[in-house]
N, C-alpha and C. Protein backbone atom coordinates (compact mmCIF):
# COMPACT_ATOMS: atom_id res chain seq x y z
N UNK A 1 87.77 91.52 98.39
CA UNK A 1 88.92 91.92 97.61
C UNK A 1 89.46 90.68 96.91
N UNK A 2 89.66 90.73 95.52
CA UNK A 2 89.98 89.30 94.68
C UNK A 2 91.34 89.95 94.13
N UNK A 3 92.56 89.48 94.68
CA UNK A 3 93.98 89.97 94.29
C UNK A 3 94.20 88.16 93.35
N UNK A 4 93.60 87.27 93.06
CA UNK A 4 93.94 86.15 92.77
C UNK A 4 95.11 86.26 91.11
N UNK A 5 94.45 86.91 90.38
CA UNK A 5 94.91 87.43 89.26
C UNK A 5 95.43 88.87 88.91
N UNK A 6 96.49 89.30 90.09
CA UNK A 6 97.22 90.36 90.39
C UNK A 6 98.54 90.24 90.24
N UNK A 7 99.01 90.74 89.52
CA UNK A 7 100.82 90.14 89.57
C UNK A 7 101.83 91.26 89.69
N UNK A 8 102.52 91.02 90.36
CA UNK A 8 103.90 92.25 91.03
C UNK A 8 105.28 91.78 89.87
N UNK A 9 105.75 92.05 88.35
CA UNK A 9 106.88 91.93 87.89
C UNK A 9 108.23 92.71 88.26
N UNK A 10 108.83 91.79 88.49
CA UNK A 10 110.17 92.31 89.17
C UNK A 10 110.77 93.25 87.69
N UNK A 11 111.03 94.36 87.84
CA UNK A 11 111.80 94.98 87.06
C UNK A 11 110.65 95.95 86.34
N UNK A 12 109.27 96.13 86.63
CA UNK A 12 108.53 96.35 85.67
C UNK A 12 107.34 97.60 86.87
N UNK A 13 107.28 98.44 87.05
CA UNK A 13 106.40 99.45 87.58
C UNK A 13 105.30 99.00 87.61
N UNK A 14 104.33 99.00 89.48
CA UNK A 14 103.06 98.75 89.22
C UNK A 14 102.86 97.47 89.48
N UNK A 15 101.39 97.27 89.21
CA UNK A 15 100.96 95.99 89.00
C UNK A 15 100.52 95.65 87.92
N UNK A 16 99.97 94.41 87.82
CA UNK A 16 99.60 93.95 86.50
C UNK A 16 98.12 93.09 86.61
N UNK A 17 97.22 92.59 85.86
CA UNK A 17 96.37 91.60 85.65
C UNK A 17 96.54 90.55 84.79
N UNK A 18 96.55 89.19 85.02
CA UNK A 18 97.01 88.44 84.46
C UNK A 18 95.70 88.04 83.41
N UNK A 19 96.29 88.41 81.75
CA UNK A 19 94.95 88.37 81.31
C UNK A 19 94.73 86.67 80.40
N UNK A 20 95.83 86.03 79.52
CA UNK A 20 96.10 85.11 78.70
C UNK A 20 97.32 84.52 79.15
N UNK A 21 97.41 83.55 78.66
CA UNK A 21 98.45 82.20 78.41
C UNK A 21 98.62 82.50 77.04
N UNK A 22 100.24 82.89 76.76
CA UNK A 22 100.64 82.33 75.23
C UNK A 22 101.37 81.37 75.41
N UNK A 23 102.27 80.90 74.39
CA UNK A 23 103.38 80.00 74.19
C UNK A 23 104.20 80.74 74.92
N UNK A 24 104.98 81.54 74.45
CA UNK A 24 106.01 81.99 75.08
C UNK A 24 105.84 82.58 76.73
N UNK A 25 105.05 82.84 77.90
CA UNK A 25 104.19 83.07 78.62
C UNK A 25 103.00 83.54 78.92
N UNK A 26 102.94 84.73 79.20
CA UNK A 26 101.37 85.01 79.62
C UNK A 26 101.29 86.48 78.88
N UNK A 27 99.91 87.38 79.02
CA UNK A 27 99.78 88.42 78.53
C UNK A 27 99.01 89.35 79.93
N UNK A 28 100.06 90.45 79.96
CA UNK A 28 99.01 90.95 81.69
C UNK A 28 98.84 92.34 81.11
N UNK A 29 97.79 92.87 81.97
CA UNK A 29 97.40 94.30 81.44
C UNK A 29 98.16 95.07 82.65
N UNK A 30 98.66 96.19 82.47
CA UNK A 30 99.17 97.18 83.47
C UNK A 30 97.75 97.72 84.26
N UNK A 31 97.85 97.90 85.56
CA UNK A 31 96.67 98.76 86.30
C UNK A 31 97.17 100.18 86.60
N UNK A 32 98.04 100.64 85.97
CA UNK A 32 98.21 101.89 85.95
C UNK A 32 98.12 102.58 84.83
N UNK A 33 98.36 102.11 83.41
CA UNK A 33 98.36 102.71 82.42
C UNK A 33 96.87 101.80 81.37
N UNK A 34 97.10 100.79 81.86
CA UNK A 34 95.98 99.75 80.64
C UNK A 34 97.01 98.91 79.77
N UNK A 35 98.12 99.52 79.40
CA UNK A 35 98.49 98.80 78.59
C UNK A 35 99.08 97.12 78.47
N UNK A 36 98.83 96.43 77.78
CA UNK A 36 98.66 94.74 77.83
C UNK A 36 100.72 94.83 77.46
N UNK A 37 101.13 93.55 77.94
CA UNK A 37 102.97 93.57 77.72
C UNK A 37 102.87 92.20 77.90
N UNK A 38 103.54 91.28 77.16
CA UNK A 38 103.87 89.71 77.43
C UNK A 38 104.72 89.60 78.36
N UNK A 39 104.74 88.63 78.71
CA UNK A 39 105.88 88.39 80.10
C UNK A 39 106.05 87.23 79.79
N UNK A 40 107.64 86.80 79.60
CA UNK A 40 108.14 85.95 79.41
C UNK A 40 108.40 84.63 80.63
N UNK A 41 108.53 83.00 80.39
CA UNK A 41 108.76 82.43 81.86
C UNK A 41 110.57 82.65 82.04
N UNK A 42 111.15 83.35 81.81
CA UNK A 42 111.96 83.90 82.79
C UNK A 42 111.69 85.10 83.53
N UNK A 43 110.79 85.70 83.39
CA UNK A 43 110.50 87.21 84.40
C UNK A 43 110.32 86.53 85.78
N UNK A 44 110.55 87.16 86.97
CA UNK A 44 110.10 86.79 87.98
C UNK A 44 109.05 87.45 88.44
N UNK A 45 107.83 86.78 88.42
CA UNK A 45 106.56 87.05 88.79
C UNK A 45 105.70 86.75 90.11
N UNK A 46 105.25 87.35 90.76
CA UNK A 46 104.33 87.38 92.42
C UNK A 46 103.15 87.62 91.94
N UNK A 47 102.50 86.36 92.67
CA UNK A 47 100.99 86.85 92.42
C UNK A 47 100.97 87.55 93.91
N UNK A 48 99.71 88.55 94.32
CA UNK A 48 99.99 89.39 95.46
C UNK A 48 99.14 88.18 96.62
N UNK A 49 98.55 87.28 95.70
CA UNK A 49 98.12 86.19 96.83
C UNK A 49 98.97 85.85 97.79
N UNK A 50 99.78 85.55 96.82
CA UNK A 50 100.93 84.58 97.65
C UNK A 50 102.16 85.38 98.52
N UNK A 51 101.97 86.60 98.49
CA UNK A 51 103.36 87.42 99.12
C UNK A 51 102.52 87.63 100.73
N UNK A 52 103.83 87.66 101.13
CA UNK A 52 103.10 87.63 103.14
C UNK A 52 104.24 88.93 103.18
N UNK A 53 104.22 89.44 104.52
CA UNK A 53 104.60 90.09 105.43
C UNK A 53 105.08 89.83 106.78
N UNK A 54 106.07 89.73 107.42
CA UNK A 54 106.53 89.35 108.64
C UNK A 54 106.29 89.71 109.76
N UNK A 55 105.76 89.16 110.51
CA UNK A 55 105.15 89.72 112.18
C UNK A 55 106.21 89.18 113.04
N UNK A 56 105.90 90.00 114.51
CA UNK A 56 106.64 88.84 115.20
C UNK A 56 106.22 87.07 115.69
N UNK A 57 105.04 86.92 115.01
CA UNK A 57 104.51 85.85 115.24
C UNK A 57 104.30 84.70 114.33
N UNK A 58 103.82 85.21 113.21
CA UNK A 58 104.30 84.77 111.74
C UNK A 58 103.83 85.40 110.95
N UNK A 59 104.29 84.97 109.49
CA UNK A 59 103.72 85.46 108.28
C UNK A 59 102.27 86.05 107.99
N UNK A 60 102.38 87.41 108.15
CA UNK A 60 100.65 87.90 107.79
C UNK A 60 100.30 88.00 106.25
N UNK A 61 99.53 87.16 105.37
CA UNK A 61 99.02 87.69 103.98
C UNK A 61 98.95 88.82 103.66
N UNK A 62 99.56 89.49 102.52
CA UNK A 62 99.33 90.68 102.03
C UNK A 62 97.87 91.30 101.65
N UNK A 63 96.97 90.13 101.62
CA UNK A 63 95.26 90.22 101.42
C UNK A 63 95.08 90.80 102.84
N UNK A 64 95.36 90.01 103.48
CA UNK A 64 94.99 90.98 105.15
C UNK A 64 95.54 92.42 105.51
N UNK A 65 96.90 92.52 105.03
CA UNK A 65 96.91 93.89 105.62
C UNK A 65 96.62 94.57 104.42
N UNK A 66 95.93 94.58 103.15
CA UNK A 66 95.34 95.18 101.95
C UNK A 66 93.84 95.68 102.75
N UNK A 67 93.47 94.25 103.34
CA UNK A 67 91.96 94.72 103.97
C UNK A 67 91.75 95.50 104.83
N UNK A 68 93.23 95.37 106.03
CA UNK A 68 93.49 96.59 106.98
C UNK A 68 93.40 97.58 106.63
N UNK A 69 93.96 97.53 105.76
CA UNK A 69 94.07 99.53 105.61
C UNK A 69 92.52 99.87 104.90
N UNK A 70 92.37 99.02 104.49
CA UNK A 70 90.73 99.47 103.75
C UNK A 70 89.96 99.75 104.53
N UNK A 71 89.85 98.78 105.95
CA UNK A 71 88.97 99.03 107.07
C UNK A 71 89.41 100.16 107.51
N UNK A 72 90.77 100.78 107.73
CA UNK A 72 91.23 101.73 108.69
C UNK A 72 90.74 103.45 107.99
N UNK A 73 91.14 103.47 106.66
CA UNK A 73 90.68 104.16 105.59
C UNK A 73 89.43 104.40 104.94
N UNK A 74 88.34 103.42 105.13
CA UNK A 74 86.79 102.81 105.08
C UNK A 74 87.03 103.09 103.61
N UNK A 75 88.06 102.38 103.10
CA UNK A 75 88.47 102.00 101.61
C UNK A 75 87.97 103.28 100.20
N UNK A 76 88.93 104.29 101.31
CA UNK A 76 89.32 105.34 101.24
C UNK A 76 91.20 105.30 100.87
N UNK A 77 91.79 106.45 100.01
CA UNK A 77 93.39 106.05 99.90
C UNK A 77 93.83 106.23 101.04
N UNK A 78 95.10 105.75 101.24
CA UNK A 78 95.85 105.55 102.08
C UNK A 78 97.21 106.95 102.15
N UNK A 79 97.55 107.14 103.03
CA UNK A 79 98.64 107.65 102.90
C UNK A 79 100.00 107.39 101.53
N UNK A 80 100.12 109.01 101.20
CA UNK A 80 100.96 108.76 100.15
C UNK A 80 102.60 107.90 100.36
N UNK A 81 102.86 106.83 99.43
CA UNK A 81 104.19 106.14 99.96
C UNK A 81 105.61 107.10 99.67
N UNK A 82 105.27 108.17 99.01
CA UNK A 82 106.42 109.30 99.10
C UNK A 82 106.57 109.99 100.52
N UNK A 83 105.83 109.94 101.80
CA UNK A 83 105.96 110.38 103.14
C UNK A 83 107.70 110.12 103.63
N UNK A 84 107.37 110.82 104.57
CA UNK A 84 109.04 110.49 105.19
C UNK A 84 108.99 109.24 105.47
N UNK A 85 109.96 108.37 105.69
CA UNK A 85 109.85 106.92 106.53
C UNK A 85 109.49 106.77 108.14
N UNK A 86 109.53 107.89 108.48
CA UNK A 86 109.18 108.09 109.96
C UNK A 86 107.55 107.81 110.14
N UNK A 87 107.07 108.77 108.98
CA UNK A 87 105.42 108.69 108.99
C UNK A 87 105.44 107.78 108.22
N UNK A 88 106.02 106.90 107.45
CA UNK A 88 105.26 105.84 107.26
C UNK A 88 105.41 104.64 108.03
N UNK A 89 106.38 104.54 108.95
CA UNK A 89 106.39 103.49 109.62
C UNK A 89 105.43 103.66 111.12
N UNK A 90 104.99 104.92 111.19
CA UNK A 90 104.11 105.28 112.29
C UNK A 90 102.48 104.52 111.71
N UNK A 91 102.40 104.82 110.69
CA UNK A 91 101.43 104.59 110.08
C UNK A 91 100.79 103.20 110.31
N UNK A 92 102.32 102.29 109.75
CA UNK A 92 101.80 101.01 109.53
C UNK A 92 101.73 100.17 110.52
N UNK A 93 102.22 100.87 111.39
CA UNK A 93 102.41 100.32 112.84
C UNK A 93 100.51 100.13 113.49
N UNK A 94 100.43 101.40 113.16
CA UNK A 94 98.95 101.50 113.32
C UNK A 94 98.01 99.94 112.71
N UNK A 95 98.50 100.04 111.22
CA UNK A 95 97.88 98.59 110.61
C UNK A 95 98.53 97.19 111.01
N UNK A 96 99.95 96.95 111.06
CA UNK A 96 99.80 95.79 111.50
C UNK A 96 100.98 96.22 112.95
N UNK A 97 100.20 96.37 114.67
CA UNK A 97 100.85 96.83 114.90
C UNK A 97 102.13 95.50 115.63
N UNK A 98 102.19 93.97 114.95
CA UNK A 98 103.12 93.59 115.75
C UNK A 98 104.23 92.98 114.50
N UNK A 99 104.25 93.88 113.73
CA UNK A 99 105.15 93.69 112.25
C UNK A 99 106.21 93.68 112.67
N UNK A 100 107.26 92.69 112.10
CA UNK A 100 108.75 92.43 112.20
C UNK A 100 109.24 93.24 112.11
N UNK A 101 110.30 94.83 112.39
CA UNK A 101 110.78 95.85 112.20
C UNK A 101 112.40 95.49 111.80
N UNK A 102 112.75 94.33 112.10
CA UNK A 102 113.88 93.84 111.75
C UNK A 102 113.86 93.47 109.96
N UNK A 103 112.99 92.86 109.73
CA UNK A 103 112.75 92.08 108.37
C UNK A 103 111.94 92.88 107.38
N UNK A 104 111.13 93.96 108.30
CA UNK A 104 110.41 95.06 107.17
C UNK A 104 110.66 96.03 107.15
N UNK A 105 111.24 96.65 105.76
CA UNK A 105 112.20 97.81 105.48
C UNK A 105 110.89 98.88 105.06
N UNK A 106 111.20 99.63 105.28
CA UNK A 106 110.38 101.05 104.91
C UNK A 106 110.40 100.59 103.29
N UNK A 107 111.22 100.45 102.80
CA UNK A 107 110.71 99.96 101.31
C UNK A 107 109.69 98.94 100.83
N UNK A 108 109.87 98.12 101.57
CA UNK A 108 108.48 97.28 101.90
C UNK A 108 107.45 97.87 101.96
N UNK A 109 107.32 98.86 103.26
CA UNK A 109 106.02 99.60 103.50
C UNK A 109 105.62 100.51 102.31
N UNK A 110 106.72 101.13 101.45
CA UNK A 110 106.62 101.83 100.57
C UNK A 110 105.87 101.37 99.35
N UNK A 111 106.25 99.63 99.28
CA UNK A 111 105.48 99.29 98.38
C UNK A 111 103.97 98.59 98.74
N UNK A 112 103.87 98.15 99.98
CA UNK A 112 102.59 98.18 99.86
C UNK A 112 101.25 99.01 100.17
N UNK A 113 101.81 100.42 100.38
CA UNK A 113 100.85 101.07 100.50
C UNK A 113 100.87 102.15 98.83
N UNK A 114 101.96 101.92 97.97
CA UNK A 114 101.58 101.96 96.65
C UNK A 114 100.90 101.30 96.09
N UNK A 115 101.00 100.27 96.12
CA UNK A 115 100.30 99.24 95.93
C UNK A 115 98.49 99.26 96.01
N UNK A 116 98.22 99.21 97.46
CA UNK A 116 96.84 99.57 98.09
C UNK A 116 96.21 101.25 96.99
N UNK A 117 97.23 101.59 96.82
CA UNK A 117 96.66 102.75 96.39
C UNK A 117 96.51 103.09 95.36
N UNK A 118 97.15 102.12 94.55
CA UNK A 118 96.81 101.44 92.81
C UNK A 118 95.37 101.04 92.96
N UNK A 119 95.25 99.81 93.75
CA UNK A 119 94.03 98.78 94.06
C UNK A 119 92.96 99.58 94.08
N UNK A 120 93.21 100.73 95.10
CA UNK A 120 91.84 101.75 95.52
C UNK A 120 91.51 102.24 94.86
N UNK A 121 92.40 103.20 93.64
CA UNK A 121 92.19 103.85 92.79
C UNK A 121 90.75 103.46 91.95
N UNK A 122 91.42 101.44 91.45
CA UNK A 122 90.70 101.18 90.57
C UNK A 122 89.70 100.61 91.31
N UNK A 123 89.14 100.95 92.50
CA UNK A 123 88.16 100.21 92.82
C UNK A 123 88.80 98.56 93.64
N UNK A 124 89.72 97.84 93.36
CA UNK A 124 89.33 96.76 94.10
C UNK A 124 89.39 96.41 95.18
N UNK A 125 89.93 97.70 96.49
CA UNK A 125 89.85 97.18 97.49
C UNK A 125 88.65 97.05 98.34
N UNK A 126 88.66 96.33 99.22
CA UNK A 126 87.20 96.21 99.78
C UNK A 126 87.33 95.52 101.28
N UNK A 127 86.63 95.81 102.03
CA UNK A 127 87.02 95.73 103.77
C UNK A 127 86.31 94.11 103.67
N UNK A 128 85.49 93.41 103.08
CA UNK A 128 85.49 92.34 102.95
C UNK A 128 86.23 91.28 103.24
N UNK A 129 85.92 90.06 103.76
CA UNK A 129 87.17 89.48 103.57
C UNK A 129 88.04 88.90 102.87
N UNK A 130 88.93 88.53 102.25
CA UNK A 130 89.44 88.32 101.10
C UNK A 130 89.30 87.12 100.52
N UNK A 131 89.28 86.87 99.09
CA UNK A 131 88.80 85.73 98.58
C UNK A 131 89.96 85.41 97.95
N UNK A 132 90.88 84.46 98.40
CA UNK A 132 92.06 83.61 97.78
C UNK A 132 91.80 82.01 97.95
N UNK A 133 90.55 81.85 97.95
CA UNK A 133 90.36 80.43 98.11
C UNK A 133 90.94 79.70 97.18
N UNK A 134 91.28 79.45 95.87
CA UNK A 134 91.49 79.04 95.05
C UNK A 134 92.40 79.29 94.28
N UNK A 135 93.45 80.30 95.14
CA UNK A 135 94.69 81.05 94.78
C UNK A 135 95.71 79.61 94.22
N UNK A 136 95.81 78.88 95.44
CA UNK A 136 96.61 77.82 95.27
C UNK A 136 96.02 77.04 93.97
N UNK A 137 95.22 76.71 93.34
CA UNK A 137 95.26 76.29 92.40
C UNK A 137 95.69 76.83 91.17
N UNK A 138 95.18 78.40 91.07
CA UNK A 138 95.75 79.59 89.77
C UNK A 138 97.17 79.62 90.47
N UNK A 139 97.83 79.49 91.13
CA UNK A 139 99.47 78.97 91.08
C UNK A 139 99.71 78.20 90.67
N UNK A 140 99.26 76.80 91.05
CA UNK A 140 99.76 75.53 89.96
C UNK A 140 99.58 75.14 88.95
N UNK A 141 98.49 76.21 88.40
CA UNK A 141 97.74 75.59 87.13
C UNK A 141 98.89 76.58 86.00
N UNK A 142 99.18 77.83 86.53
CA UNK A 142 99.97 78.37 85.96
C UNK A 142 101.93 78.03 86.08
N UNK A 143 102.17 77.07 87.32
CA UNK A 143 103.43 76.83 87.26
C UNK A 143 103.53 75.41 86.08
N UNK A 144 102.35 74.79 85.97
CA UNK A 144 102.22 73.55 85.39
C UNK A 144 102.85 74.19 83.83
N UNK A 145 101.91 74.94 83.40
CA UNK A 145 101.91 75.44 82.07
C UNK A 145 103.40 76.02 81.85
N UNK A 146 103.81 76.60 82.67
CA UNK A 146 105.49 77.38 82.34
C UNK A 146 106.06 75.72 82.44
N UNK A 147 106.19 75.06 82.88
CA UNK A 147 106.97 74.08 83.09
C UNK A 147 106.87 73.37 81.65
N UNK A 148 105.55 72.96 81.01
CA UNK A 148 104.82 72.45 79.95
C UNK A 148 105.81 73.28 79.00
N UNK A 149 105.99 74.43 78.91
CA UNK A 149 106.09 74.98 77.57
C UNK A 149 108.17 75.10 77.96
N UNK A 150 108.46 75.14 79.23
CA UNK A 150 109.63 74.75 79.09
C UNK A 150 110.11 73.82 78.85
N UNK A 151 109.50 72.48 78.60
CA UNK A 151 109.84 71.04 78.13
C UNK A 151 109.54 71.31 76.75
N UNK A 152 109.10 71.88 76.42
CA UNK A 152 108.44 71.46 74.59
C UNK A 152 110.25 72.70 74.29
N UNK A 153 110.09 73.72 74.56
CA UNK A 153 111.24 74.34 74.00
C UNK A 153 112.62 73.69 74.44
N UNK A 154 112.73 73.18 75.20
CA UNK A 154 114.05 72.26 75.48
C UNK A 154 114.37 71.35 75.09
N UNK A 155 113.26 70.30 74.67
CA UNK A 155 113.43 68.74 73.49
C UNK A 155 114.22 68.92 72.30
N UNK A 156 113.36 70.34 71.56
CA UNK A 156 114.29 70.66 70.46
C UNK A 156 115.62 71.12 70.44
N UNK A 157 116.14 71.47 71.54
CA UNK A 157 117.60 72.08 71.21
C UNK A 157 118.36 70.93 71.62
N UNK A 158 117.51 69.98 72.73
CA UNK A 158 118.66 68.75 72.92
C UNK A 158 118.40 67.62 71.53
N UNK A 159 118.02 67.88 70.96
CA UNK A 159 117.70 66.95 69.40
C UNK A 159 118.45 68.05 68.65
N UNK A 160 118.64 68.63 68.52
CA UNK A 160 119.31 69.80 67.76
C UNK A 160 121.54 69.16 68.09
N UNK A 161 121.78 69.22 69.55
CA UNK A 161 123.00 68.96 69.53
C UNK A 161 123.37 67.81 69.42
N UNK A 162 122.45 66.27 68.89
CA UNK A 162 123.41 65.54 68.74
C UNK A 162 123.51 65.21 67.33
């Protein structure tokens, strides 16, 4: 399962694929509809690499319990996230069963088994184990660049006020 170039926009339905770098930020395709939307570097953006989940022990990767349910499902869909919260927290209990219940809200669960069920749809989940080896670098290579293009647009307005 390669979630490396997967992105969760706050305010924005779904997921996304991160396809280009413009000036103004990036260009991602929707995995629900196809359609491509710029995203600006003020959006707040998650790659799904990098988002964890709370155990009572520590932080579990969202790649792992993506693969859970694939194994549990034999990457098959998952239960619909419109269920009552009762069945879905029965559920996930099943997948990760020593999850923080304090810190993970049924809305949580809600979204990642929407989520999984985007992924499945299109094919990318896979009981495999997950390949984020190189996640940490497509984070910095992409925080570098927002930072880059926030210095070039900020020179000019401070040359602008004096």
């Amino acid at each position: 399962m390669n979630v490396e170039k997967i992105l969760a926009i706050s305010g924005k339905p779904g997921l996304f694929e991160l396809k280009i770098q413009t000036r103004s930020g990036f260009v991602a395709e929707s995995l629900l509809d196809g359609k491509k939307i710029t995203v600006g570097m003020k959006s707040n953006v998650s790659l799904l690499s990098e988002i964890s989940m709370y155990t009572h022990s520590e932080e579990k990767p969202l790649v792992e319990i993506l693969r859970a349910i694939a194994v549990k499902e034999n990457e098959g869909p998952a239960i619909s996230h419109k269920e009552d919260n009762a069945k879905l927290i029965e559920y996930f209990s099943q997948i990760v069963p020593d999850y923080d219940e304090d810190r993970v809200y049924p809305s949580d669960i809600k979204k990642v088994l929407n989520w999984y069920n985007m992924l499945q749809a299109k094919g990318m989940v896979s009981k495999e184990e997950p390949k984020v080896e190189n996640a940490e670098s497509v984070k910095e290579q992409v925080v570098e660049e927002v930072k880059a293009k926030k210095e070039t647009v900020e020179k000019p307005k401070a040359k602008a006020k004096k």
